[in-house]
Every structure is written in C-alpha cells, then in structure tokens.
C-alpha atoms as a PDB file:
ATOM      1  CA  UNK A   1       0.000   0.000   0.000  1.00  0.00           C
ATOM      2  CA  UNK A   2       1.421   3.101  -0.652  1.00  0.00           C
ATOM      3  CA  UNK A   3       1.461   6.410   0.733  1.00  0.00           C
ATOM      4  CA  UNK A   4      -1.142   7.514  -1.625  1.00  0.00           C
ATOM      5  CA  UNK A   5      -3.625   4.944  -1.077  1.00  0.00           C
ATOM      6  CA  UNK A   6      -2.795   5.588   2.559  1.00  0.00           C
ATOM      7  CA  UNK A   7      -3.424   8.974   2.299  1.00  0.00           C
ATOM      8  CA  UNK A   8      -6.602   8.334   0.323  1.00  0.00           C
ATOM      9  CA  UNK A   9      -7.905   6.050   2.556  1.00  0.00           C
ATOM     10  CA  UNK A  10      -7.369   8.657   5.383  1.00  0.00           C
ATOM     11  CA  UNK A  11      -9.357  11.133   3.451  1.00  0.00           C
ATOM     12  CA  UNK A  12     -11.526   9.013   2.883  1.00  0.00           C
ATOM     13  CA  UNK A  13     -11.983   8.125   6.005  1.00  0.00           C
ATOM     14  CA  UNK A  14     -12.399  11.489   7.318  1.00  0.00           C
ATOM     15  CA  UNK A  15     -14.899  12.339   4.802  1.00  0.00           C
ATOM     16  CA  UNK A  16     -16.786   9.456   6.089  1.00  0.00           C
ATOM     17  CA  UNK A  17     -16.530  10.606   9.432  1.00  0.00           C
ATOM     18  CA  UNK A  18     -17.662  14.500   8.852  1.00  0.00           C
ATOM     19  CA  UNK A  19     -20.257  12.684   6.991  1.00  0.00           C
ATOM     20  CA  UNK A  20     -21.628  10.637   9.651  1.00  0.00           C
ATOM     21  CA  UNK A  21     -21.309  13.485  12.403  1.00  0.00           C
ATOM     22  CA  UNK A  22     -23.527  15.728   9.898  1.00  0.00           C
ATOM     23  CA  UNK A  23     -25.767  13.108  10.077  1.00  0.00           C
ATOM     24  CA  UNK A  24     -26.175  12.761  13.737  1.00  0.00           C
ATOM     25  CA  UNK A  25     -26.545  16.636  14.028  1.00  0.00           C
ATOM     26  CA  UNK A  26     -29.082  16.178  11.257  1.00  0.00           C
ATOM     27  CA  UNK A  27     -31.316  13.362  13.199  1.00  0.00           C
ATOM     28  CA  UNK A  28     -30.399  15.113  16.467  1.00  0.00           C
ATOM     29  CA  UNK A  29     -31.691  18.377  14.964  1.00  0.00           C
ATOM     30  CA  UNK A  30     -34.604  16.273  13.601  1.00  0.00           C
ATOM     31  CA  UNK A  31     -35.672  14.189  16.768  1.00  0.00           C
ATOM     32  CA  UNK A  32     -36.064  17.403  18.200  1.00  0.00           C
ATOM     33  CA  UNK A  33     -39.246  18.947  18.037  1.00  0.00           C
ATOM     34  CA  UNK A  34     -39.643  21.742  15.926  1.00  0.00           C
ATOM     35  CA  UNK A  35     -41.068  24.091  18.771  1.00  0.00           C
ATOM     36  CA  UNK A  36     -37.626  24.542  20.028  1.00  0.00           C
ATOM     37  CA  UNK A  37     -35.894  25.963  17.084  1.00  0.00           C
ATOM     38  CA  UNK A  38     -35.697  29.623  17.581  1.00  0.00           C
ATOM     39  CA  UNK A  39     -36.670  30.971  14.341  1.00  0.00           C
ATOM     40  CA  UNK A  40     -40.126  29.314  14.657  1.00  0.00           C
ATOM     41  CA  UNK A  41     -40.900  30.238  17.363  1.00  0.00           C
ATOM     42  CA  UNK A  42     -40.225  33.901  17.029  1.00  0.00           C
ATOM     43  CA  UNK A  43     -42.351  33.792  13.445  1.00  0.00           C
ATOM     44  CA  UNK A  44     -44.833  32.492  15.541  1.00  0.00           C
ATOM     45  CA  UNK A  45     -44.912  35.081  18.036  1.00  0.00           C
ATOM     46  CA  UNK A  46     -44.640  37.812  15.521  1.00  0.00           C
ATOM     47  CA  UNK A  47     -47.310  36.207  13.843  1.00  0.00           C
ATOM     48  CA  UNK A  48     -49.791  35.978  16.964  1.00  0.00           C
ATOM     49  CA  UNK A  49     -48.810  39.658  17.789  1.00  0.00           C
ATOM     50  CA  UNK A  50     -50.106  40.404  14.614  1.00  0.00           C
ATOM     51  CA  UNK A  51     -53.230  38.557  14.356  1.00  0.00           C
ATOM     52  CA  UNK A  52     -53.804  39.970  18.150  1.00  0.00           C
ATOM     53  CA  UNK A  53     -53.185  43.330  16.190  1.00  0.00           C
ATOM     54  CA  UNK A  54     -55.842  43.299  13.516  1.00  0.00           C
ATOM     55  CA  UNK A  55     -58.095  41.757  15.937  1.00  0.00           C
ATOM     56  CA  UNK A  56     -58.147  44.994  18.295  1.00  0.00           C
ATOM     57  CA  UNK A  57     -57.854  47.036  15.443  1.00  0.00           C
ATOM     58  CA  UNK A  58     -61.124  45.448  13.893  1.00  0.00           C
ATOM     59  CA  UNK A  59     -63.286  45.726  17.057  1.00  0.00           C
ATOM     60  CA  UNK A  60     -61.760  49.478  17.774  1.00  0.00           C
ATOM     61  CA  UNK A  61     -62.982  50.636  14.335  1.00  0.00           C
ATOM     62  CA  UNK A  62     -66.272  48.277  14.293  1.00  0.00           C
ATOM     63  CA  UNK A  63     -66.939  49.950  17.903  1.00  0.00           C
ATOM     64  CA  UNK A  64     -66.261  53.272  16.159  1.00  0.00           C
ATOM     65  CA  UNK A  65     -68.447  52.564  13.013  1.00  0.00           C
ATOM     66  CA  UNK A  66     -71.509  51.467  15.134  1.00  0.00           C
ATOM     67  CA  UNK A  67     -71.324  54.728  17.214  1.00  0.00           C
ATOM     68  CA  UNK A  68     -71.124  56.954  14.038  1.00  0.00           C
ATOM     69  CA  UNK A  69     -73.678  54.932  12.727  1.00  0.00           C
ATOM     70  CA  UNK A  70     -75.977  55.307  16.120  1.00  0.00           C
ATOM     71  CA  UNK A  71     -74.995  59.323  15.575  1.00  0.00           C
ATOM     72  CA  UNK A  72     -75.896  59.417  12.380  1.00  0.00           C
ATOM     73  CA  UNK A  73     -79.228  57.665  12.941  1.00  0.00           C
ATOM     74  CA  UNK A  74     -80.082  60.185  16.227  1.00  0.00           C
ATOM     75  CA  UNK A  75     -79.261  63.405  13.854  1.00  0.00           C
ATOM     76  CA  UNK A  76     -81.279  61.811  10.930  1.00  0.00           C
ATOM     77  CA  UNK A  77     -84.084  61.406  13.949  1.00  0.00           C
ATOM     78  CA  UNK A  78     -83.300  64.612  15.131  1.00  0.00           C
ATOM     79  CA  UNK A  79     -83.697  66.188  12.009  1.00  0.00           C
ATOM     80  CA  UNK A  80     -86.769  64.542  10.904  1.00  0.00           C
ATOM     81  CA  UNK A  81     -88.366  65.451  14.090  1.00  0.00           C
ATOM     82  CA  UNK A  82     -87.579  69.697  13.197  1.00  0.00           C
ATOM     83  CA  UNK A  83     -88.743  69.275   9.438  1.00  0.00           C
ATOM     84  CA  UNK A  84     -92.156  67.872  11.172  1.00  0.00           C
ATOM     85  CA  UNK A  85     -91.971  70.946  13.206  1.00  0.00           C
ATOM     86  CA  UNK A  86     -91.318  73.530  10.004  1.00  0.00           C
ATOM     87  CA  UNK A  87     -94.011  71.630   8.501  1.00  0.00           C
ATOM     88  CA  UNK A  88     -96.524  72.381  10.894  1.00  0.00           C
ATOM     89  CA  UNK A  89     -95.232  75.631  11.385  1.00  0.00           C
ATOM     90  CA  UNK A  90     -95.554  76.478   7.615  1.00  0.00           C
ATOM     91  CA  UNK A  91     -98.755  74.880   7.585  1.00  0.00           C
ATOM     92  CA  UNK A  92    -100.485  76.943  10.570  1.00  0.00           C
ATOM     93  CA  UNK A  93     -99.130  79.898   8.655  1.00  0.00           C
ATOM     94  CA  UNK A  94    -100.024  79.363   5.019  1.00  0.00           C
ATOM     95  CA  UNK A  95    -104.185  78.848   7.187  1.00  0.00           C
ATOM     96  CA  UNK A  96    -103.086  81.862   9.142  1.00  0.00           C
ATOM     97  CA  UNK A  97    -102.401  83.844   6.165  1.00  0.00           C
ATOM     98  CA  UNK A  98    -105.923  82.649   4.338  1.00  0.00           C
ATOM     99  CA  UNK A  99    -107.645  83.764   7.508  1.00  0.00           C
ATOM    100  CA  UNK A 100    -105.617  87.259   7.618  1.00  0.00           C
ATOM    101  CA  UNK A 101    -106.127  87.474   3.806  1.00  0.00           C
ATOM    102  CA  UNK A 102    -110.482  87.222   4.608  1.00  0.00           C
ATOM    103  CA  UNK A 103    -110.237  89.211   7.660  1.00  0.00           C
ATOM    104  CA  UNK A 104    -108.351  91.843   5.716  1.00  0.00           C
ATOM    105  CA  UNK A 105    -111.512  91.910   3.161  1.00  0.00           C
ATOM    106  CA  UNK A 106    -113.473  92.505   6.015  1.00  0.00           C
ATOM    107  CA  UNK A 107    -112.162  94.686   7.467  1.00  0.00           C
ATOM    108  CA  UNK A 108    -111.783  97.309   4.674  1.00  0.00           C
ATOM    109  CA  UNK A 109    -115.520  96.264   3.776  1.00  0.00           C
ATOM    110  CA  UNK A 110    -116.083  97.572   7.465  1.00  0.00           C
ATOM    111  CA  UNK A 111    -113.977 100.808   7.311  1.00  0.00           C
ATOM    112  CA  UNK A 112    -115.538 101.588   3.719  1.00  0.00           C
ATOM    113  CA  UNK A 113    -119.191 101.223   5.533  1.00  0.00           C
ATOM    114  CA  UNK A 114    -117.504 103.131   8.708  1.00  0.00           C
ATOM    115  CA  UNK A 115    -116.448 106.140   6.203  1.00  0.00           C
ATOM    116  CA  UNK A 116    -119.869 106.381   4.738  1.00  0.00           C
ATOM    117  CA  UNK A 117    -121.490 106.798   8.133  1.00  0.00           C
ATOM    118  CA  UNK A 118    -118.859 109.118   9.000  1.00  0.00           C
ATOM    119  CA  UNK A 119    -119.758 111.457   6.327  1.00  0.00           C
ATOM    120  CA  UNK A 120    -123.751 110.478   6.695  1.00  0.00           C
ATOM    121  CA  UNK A 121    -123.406 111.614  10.698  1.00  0.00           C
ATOM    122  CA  UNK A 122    -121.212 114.883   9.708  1.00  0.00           C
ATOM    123  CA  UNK A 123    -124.402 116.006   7.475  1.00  0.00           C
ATOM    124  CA  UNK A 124    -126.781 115.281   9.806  1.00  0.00           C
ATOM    125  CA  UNK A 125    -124.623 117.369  12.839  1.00  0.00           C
ATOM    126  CA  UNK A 126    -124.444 120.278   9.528  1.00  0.00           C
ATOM    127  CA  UNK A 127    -127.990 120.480   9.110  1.00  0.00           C
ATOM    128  CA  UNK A 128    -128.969 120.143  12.754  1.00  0.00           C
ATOM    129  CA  UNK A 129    -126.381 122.810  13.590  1.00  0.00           C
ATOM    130  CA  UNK A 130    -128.136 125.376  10.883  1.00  0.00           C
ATOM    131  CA  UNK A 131    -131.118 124.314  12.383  1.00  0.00           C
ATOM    132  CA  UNK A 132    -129.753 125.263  15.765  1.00  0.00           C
ATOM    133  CA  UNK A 133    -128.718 129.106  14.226  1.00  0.00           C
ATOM    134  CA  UNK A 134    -132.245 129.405  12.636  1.00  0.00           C
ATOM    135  CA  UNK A 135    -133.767 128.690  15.550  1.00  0.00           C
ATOM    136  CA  UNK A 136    -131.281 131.212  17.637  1.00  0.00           C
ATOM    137  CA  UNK A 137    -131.800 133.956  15.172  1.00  0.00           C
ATOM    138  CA  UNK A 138    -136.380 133.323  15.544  1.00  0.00           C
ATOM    139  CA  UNK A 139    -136.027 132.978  19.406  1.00  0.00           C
ATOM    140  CA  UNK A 140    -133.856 136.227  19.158  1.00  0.00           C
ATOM    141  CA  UNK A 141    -136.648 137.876  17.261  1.00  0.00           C
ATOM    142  CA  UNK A 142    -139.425 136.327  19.656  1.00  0.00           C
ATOM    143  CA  UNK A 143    -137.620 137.634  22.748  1.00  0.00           C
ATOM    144  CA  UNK A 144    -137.710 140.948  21.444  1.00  0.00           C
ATOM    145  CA  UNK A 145    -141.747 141.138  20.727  1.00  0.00           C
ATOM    146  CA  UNK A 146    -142.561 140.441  24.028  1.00  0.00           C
ATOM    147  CA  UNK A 147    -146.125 138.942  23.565  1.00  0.00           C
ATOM    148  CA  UNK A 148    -144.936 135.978  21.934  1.00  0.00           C
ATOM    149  CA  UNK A 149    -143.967 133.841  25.302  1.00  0.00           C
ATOM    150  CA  UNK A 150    -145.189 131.136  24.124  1.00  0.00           C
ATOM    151  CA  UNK A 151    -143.024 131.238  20.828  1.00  0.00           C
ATOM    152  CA  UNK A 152    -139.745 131.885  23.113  1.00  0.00           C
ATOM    153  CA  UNK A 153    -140.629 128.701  24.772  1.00  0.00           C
ATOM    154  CA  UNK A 154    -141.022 126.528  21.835  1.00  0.00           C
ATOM    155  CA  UNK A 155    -138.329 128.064  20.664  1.00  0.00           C
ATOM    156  CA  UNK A 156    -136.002 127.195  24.075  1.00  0.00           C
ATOM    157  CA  UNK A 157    -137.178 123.599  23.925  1.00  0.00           C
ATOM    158  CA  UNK A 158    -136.408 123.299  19.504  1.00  0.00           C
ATOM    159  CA  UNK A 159    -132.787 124.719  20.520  1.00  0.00           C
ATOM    160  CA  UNK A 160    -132.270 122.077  23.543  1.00  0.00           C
ATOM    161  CA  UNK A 161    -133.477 119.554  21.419  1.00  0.00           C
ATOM    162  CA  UNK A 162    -130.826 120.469  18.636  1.00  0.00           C
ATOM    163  CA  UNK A 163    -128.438 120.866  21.068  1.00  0.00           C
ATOM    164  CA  UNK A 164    -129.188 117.229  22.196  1.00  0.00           C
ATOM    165  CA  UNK A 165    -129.285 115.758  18.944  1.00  0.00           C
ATOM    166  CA  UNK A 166    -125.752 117.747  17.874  1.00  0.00           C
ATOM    167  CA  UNK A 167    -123.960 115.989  20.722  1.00  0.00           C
ATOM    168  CA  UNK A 168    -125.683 112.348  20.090  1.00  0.00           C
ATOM    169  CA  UNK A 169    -124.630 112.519  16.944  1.00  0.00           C
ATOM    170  CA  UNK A 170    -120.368 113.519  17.856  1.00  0.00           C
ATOM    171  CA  UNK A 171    -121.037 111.256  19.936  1.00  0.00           C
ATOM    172  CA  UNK A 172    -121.833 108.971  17.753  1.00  0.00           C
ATOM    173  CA  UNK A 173    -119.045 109.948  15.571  1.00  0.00           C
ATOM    174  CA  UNK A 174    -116.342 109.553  18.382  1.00  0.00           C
ATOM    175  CA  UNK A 175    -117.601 105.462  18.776  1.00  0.00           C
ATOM    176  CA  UNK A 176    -116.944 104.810  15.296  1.00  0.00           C
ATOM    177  CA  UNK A 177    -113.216 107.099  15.376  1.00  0.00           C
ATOM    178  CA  UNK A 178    -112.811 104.193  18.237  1.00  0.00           C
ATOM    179  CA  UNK A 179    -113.910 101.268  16.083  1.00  0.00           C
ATOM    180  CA  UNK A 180    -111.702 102.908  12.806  1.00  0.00           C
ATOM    181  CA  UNK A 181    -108.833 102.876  14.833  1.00  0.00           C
ATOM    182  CA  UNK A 182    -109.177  99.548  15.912  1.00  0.00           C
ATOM    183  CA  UNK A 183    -109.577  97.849  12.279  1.00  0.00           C
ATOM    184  CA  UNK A 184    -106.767  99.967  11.160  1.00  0.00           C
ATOM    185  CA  UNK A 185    -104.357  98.551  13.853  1.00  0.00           C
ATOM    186  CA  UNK A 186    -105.827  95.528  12.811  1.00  0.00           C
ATOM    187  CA  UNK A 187    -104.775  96.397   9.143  1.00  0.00           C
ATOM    188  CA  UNK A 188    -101.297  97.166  10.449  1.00  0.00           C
ATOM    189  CA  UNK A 189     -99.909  93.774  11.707  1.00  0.00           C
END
C-alpha cells in the first residue's frame, strides 16, 4: 500500500466521518421537536402579535363605526323630528295667512261702511247745527216782541233739542273714530 492509497484512505476516512457526524446533528436536529428551534418560534410570536393586532384594530374601528352609525341615525331622527316641526309651522301659517287674507276683506268692507257713516253723521250734525242758528236767530226775534212767550218757549225747547241731537250725533261719531282705529291697527300687523 502506498502512501497515496494511505493517504486516500485517510481522506476518505475522514470524509466518512464528517459525513456521519452531519448526520447525527441532522437526526439530532430532527428528533427534536420543531417548537424549540428559535426561528419558529419567534415567526410564531410575531405572527400571533399580529393577528392579536388586527383583531383589536377590527373591534376598535367596528366599535367606532356602530357609534357613528348610532350618531348618524339620532341626527337623521333629530332632524326629521324639526322638518315635522317647520311643517306644521308652515302649515299653521299658510291657514293663518288665508284667515288674515279674509279678515283683511273685512275689514276694509267695514272701514268703507264706517267712512260712509262718518260722512252720513257729519251732514246730519251740519244740518242740525243750521237748524240750531235758525232757531237762535227766531227765538232772538221772539224775545224781542214780548207777547210771543209762548213762541220763546217753543223756541227754548227746539234749541235744547238740537243741542241734544248735535252731541248724540259727535257722539256717535267719536264710537266709530274708536272702532276705525281699531280695524286699522288691525290692518297694520
């Protein structure tokens, strides 16, 4: 055998053995479970800190949707609830404004009739007034033809009675300056 072979044989050999202890590691490295290699279990645990992660992530924005959501429905409620309101509101006035638009006809039908009474009364308080002078100016003649006594009297009483029927009749006139007043402030609003 020569050196060669020898030296072969050795290498050989050695080869051999490298080979075998790379096996043992191997089926050491195999009969071990695979929980205790290192790399597993820290993809593991990165992966379970993840999934933990989107899991609290999920329920934080599902918590936040459902409470925007439960906003949203309250303001829609809310909101509903005022255009009710408006409608009511606009209602009441649209029948308020039909009734103010009638009353309003009434009203100037009732100044128009006050206005004609007006000047009516203010003719009748002319003529009883020159009534009232005529009279004055006959009882005036009467008093001075002193054997007409009895004409003085009747003449007293006509006056009194114009008198009277002068101040019935401002009077009159005042009650309906009361009453045009009133349907005018009416008018106004």
């Amino acid at each position: 055998m020569s050196n060669d072979s020898i030296a072969d044989d050795a290498l050989a050999n050695e080869k051999l053995r490298t080979e075998i202890a790379k096996l043992r590691m191997e089926a050491e490295r195999l009969g071990r479970s695979g929980w205790r290699e290192p790399a597993l279990i820290l993809s593991i645990c990165g992966l379970v800190v993840s999934l933990l992660g989107n899991v609290v992530q999920w329920r934080a924005s599902d918590s936040t949707a459902k409470n925007a959501e439960a906003q949203l429905r309250l303001t829609r409620e809310k909101w509903e609830e005022e255009r009710e309101k408006l409608r009511a509101e606009v209602a009441a006035l649209q029948q308020k404004a039909k009734l103010s638009a009638k009353d309003r006809v009434s009203i100037e039908e009732e100044l128009t009739s006050i206005e004609i009474q007006h000047k009516s009364l203010n003719a009748q308080i002319d003529e009883a007034r020159l009534r009232l002078l005529s009279l004055t100016a006959k009882l005036a003649i009467d008093r001075g033809a002193k054997n007409r006594s009895h004409a003085v009297k009747a003449g007293e009483e006509n006056i009194a009675l114009q008198q009277a029927e002068v101040e019935r009749l401002q009077g009159k006139i005042a009650a309906t300056n009361v009453r045009r007043s009133e349907l005018e402030k009416r008018l106004s609003y």
